[in-house]
Protein backbone atom coordinates (compact mmCIF):
# COMPACT_ATOMS: atom_id res chain seq x y z
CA UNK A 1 40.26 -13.46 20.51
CA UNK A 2 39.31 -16.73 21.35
CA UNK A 3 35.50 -16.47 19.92
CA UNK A 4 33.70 -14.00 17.61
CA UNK A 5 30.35 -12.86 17.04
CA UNK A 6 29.67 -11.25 13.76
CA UNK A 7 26.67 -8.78 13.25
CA UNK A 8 26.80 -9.58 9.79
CA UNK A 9 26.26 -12.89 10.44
CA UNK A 10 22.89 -12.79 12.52
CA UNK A 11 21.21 -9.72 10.36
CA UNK A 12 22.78 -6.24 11.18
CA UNK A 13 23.82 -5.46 8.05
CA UNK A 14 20.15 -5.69 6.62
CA UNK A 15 18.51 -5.07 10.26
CA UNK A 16 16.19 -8.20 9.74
CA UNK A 17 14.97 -8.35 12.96
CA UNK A 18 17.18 -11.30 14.52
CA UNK A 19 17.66 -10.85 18.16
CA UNK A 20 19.82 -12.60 20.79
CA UNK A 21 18.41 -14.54 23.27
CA UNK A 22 19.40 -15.25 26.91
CA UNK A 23 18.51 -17.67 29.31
CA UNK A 24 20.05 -19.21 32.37
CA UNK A 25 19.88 -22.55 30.67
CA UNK A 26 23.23 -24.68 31.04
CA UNK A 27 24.69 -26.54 28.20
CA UNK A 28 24.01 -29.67 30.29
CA UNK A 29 20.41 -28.12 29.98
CA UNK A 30 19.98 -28.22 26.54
CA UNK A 31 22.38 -30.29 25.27
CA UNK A 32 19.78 -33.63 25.28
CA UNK A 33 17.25 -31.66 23.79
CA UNK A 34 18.85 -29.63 20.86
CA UNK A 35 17.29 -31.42 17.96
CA UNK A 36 13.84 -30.90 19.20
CA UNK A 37 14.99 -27.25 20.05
CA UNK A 38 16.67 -26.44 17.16
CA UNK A 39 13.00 -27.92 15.33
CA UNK A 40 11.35 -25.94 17.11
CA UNK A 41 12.52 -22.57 16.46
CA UNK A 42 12.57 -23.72 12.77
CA UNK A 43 8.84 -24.24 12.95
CA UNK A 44 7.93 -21.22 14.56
CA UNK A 45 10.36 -18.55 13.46
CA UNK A 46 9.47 -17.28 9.62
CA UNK A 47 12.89 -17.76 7.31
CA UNK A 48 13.97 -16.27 4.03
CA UNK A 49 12.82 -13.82 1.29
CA UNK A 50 9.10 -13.01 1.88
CA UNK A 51 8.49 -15.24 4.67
CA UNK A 52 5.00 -15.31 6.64
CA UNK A 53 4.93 -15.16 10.38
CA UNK A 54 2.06 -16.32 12.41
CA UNK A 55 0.59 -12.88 13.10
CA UNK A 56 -1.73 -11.99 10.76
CA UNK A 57 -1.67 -8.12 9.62
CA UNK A 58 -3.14 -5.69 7.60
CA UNK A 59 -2.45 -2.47 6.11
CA UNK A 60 -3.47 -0.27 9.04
CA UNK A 61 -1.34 -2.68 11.34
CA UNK A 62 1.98 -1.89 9.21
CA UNK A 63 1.34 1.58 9.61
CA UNK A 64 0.82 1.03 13.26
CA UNK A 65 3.98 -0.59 13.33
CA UNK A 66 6.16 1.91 11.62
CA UNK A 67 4.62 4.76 14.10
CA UNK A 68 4.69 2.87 17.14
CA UNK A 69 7.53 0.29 16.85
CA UNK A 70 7.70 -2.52 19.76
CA UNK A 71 4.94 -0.10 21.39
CA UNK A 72 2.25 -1.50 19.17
CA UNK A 73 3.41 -5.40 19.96
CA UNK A 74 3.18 -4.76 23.34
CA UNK A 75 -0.36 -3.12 23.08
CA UNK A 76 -1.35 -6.67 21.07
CA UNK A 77 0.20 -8.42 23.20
CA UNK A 78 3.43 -9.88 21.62
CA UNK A 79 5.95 -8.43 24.03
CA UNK A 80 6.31 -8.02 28.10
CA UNK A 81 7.61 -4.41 29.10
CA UNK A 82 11.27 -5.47 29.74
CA UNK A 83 11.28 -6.21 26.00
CA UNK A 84 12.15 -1.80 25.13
CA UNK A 85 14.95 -2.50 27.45
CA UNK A 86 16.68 -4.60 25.05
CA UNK A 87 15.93 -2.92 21.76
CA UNK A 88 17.51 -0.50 19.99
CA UNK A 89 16.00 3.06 20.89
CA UNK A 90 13.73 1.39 23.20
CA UNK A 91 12.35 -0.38 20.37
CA UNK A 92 11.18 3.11 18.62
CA UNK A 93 13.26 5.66 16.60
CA UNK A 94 11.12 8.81 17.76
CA UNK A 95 12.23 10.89 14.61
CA UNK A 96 11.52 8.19 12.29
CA UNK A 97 9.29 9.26 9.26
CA UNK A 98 7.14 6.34 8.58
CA UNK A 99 5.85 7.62 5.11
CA UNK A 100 9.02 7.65 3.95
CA UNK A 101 9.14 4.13 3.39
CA UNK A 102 8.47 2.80 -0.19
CA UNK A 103 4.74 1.26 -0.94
CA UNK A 104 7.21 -1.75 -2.19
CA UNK A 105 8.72 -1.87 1.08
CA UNK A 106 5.42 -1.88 2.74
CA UNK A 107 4.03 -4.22 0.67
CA UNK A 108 6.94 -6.81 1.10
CA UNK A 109 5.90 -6.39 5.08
CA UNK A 110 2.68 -7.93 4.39
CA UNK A 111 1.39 -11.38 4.00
């Protein structure tokens, strides 16, 4: 082939949460403005080992989380309804048991 995408590359091997993104922006589009763009999502996209987002959480949100999945970001407001379309499992694995995850885990999940 021509061009390859590799899951590794972008997160699936340790499902960190990096999604694609499509617009119907043109390379002509973007091209003057990819510095500033590129700044941008460096600013407001958390990177590396224990990195804080902008939404703070507590406890009980985790565990709202791990039940509800993109549900819960949707009910707060981070996510439009299309959004399940585009996730895996509509953005909720139904037989998922949530206290199955490690307090370590959970704690690493928190500010």
């Amino acid at each position: 082939p021509e061009s390859v995408v590799s899951p590794g590359g972008v997160g699936f091997d340790i499902n960190c949460g990096v999604r694609l993104l499509r617009t119907n922006l043109l390379f002509s589009d973007v091209e003057p403005v990819k510095e500033r763009l590129a700044q941008a999502l460096f600013d407001h996209i958390p990177v590396g080992v224990g990195s804080q987002g902008i939404i703070p959480t507590k406890q009980s949100d985790l565990e709202e989380v791990l039940q509800l999945g993109v549900d819960w970001s949707l009910r707060e407001g981070y996510a439009w309804p299309e959004d399940k379309e585009h996730c895996e499992e509509f953005g909720r694995m139904l037989n998922a048991d949530s206290s199955k995850v490690s307090a370590r885990a959970k704690k690493r999940g928190l500010p």
